[in-house]
PDB file of N, CA and C in Angstrom:
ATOM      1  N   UNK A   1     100.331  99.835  88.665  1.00  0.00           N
ATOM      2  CA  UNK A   1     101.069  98.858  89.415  1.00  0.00           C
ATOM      3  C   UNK A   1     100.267  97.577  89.533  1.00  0.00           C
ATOM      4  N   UNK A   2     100.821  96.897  89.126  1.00  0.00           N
ATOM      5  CA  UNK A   2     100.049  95.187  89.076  1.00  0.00           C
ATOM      6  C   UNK A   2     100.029  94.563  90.637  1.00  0.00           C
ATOM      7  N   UNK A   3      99.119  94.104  91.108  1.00  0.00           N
ATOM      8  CA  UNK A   3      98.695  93.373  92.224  1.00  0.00           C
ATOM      9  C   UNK A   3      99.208  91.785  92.552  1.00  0.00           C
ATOM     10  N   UNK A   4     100.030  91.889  93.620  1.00  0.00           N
ATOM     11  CA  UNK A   4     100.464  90.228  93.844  1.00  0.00           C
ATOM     12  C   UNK A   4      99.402  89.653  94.254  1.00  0.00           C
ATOM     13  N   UNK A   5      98.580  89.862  95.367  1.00  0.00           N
ATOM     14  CA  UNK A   5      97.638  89.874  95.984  1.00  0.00           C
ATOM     15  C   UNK A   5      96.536  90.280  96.325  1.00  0.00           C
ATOM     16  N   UNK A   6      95.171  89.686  96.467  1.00  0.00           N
ATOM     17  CA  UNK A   6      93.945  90.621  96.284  1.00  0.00           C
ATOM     18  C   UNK A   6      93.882  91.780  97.508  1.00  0.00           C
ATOM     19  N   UNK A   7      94.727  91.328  98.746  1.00  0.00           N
ATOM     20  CA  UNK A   7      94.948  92.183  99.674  1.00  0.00           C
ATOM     21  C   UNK A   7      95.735  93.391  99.211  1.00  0.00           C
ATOM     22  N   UNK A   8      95.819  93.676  98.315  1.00  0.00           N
ATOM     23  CA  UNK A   8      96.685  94.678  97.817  1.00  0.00           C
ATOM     24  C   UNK A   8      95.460  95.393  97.283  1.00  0.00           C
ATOM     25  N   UNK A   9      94.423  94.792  96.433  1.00  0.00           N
ATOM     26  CA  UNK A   9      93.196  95.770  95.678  1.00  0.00           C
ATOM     27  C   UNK A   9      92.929  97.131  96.323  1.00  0.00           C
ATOM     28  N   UNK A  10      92.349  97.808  96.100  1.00  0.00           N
ATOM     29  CA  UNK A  10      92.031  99.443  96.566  1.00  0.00           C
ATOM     30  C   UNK A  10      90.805  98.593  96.924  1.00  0.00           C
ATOM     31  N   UNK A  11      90.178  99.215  98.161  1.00  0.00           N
ATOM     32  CA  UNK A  11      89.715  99.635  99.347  1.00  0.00           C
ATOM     33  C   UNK A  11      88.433  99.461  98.920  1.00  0.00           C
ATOM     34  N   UNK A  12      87.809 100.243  97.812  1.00  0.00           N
ATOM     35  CA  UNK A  12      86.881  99.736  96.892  1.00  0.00           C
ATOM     36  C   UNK A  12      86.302  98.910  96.355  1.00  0.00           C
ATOM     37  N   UNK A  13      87.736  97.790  96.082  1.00  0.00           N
ATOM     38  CA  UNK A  13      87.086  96.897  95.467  1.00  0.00           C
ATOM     39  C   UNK A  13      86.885  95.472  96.537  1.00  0.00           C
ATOM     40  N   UNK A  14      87.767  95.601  97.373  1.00  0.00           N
ATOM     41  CA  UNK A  14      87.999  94.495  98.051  1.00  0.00           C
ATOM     42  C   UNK A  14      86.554  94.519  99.178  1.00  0.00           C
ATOM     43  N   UNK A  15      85.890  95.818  99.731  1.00  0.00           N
ATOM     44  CA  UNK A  15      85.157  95.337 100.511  1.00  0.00           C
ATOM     45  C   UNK A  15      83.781  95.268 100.038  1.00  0.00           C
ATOM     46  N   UNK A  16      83.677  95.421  98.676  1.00  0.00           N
ATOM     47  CA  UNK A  16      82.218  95.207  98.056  1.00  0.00           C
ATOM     48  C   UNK A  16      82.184  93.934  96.946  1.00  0.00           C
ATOM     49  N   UNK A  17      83.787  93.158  97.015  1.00  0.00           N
ATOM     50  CA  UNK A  17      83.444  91.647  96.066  1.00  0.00           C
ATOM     51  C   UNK A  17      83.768  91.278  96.777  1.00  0.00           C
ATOM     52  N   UNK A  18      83.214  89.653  96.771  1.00  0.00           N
ATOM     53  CA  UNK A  18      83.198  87.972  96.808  1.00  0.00           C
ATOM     54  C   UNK A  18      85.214  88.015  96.674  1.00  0.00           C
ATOM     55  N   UNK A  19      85.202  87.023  97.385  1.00  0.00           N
ATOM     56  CA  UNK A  19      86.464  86.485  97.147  1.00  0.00           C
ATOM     57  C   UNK A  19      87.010  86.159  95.632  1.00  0.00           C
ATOM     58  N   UNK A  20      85.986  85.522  95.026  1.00  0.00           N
ATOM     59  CA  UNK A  20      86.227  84.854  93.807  1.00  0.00           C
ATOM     60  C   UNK A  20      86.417  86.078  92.970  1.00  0.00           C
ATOM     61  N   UNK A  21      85.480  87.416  92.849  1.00  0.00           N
ATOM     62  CA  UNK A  21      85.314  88.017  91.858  1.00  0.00           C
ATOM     63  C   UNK A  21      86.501  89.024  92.638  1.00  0.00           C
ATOM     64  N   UNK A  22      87.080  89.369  93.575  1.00  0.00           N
ATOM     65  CA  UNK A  22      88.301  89.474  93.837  1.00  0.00           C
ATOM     66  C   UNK A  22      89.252  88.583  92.862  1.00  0.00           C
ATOM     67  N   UNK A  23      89.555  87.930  92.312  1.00  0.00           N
ATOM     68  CA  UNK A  23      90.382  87.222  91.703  1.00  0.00           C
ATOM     69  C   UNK A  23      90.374  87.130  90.565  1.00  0.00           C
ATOM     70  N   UNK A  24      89.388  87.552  89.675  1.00  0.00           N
ATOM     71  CA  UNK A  24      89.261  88.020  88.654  1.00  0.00           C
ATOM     72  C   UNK A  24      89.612  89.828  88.432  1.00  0.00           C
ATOM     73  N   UNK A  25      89.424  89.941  89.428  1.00  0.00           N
ATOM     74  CA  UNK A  25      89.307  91.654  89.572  1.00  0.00           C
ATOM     75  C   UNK A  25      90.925  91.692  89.041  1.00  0.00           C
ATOM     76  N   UNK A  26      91.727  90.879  90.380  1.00  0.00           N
ATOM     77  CA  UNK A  26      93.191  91.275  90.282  1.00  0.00           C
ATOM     78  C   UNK A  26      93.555  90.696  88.975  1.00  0.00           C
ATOM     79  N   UNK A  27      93.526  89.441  88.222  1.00  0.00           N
ATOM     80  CA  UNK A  27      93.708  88.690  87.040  1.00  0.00           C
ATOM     81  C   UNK A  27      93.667  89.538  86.017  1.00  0.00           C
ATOM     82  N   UNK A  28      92.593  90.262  85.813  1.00  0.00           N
ATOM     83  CA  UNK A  28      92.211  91.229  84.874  1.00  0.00           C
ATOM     84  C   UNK A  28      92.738  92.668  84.657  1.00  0.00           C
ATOM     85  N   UNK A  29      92.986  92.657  85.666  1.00  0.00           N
ATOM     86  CA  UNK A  29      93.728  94.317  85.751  1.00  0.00           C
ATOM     87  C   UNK A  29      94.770  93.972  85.538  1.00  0.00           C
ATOM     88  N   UNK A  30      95.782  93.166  86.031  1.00  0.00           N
ATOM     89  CA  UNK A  30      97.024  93.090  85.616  1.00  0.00           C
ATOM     90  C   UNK A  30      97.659  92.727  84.455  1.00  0.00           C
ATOM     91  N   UNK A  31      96.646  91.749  83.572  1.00  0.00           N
ATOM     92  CA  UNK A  31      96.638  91.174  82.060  1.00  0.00           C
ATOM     93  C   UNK A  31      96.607  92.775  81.541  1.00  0.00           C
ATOM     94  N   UNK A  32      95.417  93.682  81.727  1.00  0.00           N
ATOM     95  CA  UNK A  32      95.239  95.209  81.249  1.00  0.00           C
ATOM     96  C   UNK A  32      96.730  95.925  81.198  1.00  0.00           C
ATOM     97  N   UNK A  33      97.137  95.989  82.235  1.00  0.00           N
ATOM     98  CA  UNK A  33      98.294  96.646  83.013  1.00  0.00           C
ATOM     99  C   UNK A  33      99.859  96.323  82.045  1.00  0.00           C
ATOM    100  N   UNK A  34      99.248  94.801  81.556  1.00  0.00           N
ATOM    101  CA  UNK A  34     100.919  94.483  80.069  1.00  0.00           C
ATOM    102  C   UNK A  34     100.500  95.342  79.129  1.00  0.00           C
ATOM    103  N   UNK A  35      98.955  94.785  79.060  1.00  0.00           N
ATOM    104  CA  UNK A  35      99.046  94.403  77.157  1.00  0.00           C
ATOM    105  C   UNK A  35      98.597  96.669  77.050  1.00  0.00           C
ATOM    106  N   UNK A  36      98.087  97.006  77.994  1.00  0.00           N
ATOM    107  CA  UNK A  36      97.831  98.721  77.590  1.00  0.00           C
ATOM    108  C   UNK A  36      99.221  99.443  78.433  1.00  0.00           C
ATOM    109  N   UNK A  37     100.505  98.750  78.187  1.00  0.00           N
ATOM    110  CA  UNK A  37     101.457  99.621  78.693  1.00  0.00           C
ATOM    111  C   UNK A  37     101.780 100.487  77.631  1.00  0.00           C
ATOM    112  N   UNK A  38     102.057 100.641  76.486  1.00  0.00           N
ATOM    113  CA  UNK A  38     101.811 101.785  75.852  1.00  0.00           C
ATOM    114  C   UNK A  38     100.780 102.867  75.209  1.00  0.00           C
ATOM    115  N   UNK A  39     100.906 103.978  75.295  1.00  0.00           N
ATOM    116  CA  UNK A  39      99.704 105.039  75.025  1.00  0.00           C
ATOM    117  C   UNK A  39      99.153 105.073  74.028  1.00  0.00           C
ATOM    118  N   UNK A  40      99.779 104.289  73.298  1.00  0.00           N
ATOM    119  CA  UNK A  40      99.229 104.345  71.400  1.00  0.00           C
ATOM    120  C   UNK A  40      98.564 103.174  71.642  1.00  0.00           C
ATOM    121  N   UNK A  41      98.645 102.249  72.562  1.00  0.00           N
ATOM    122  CA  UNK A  41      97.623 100.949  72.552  1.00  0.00           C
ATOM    123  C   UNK A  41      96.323 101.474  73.198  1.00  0.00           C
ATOM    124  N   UNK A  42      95.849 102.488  73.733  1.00  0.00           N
ATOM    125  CA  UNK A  42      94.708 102.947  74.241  1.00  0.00           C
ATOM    126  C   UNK A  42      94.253 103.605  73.427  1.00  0.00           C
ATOM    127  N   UNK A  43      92.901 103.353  73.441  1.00  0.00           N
ATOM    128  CA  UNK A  43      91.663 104.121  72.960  1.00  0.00           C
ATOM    129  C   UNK A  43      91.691 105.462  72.630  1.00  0.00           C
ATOM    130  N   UNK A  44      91.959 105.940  74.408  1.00  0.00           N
ATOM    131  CA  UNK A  44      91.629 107.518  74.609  1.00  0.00           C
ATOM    132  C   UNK A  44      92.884 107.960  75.356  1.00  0.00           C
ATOM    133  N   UNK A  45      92.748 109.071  75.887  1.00  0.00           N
ATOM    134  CA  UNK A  45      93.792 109.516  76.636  1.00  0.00           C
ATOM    135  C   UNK A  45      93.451 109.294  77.949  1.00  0.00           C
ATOM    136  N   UNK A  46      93.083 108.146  78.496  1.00  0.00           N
ATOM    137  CA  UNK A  46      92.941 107.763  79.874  1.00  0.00           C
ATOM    138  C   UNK A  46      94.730 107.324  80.218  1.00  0.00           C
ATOM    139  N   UNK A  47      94.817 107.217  81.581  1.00  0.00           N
ATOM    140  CA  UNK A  47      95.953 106.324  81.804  1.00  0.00           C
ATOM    141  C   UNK A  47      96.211 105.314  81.769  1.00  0.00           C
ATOM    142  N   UNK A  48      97.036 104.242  81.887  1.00  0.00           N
ATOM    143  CA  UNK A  48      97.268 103.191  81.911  1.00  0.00           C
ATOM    144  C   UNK A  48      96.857 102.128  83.169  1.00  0.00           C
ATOM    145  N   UNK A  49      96.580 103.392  84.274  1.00  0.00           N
ATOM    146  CA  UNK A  49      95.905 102.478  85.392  1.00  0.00           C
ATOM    147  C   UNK A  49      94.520 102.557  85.700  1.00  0.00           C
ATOM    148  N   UNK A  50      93.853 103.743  85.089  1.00  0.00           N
ATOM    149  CA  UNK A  50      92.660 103.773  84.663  1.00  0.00           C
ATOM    150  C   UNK A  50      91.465 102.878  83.692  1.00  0.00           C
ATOM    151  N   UNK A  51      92.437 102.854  82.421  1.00  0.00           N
ATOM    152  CA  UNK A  51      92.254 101.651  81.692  1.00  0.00           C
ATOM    153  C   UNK A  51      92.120 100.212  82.678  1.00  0.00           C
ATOM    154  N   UNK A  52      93.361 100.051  83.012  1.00  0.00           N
ATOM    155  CA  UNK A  52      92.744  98.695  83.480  1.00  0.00           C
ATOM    156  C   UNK A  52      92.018  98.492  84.191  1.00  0.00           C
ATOM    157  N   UNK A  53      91.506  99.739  85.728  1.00  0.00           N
ATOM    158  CA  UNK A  53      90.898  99.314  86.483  1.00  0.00           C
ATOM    159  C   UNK A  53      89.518  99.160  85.490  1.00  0.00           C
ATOM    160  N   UNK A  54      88.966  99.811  84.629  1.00  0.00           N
ATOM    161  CA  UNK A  54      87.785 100.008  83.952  1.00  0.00           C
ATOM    162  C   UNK A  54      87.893  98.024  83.235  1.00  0.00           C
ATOM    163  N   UNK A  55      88.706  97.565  82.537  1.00  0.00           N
ATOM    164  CA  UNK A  55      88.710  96.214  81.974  1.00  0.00           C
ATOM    165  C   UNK A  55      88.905  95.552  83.105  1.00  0.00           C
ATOM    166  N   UNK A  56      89.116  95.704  84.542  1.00  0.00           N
ATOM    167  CA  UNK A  56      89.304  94.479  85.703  1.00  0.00           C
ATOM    168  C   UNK A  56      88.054  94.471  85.871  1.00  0.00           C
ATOM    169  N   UNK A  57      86.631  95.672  85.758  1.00  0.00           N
ATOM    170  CA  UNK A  57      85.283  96.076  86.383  1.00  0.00           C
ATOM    171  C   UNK A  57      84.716  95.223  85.138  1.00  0.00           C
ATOM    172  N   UNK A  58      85.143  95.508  84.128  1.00  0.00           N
ATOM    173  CA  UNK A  58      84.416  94.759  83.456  1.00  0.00           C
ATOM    174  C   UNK A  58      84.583  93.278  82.936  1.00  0.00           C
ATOM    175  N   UNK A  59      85.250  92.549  83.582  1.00  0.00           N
ATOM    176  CA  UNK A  59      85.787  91.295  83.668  1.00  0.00           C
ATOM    177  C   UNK A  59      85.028  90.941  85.252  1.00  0.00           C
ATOM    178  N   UNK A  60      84.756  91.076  85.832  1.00  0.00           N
ATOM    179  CA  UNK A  60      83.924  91.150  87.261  1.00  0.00           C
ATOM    180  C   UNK A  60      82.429  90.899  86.648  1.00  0.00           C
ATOM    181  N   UNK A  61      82.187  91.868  86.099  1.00  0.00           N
ATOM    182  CA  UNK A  61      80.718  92.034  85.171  1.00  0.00           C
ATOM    183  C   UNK A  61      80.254  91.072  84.324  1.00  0.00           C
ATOM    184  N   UNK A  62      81.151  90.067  83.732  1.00  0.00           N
ATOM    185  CA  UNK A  62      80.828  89.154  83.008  1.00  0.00           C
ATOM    186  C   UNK A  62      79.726  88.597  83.837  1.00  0.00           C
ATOM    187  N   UNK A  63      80.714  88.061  84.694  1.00  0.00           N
ATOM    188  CA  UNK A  63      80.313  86.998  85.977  1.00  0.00           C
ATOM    189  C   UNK A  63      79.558  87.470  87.005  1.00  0.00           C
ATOM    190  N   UNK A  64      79.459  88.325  87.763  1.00  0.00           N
ATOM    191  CA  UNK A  64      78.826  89.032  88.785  1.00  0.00           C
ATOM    192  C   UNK A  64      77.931  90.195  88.449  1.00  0.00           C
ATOM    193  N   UNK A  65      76.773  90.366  89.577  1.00  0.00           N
ATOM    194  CA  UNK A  65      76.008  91.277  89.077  1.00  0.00           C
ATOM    195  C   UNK A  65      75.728  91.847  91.037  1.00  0.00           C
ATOM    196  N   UNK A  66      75.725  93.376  90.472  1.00  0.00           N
ATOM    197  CA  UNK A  66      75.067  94.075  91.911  1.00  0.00           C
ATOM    198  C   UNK A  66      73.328  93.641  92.145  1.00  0.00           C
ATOM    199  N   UNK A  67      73.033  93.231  93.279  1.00  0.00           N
ATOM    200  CA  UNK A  67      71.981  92.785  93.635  1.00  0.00           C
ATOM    201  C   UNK A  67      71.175  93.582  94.207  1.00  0.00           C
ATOM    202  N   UNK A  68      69.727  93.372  94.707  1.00  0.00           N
ATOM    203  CA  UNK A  68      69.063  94.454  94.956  1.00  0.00           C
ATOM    204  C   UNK A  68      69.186  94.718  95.944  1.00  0.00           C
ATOM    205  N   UNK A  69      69.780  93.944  96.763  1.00  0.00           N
ATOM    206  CA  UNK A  69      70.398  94.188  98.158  1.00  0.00           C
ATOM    207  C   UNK A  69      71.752  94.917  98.139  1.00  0.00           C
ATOM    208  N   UNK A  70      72.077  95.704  97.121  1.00  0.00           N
ATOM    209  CA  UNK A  70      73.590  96.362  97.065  1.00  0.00           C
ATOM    210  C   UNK A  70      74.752  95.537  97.565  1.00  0.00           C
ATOM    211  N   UNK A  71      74.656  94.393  97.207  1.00  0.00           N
ATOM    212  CA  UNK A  71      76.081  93.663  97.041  1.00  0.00           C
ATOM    213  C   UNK A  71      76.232  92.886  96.034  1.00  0.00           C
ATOM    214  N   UNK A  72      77.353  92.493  95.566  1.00  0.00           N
ATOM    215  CA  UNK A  72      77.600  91.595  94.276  1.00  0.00           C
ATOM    216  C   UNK A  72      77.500  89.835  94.143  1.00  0.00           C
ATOM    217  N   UNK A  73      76.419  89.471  93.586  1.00  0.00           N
ATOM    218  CA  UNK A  73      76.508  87.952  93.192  1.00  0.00           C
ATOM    219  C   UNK A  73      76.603  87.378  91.820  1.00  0.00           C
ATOM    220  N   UNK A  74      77.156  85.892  92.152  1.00  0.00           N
ATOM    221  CA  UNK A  74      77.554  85.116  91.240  1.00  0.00           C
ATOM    222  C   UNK A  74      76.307  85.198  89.904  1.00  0.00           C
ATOM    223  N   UNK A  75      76.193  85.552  88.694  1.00  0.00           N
ATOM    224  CA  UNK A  75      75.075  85.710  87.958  1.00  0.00           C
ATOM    225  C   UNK A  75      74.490  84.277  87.667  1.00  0.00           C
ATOM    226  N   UNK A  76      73.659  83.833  87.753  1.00  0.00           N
ATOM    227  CA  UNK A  76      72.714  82.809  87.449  1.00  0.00           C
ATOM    228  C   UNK A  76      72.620  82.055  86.292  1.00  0.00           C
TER     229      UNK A  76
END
């Protein structure tokens, strides 16, 4: 299910990112969420909401990094 709003993210993601990387989070998962709506477009036999959450984490990752203080910042 695609996200209108970052207030919608799972629980997870919303209280350990930045606003910003909230917005990529949701951007990314939902781009995932078109283009891997069919099963023959995936890799493996993951699901379709699995997949994306894994390409929204790693669209976060570009840009952000966990710090040694266990929270996420803007990468340098």
């Amino acid at each position: 299910m695609p996200y209108n709003h970052t207030t919608e993210l799972p629980e997870g993601v919303k209280h350990v990112l930045p606003g910003h990387a909230q917005d990529i989070y949701k951007e990314a998962f939902n781009s995932a969420w078109d283009e891997y709506e069919n099963a023959k477009d995936r890799r493996s036999s993951e699901s379709r909401e699995e997949v994306a959450h894994k390409v929204a984490w790693s669209a976060v990752k570009k840009s952000y990094e966990k710090g040694s203080d266990d929270t996420w910042h803007l990468k340098k």
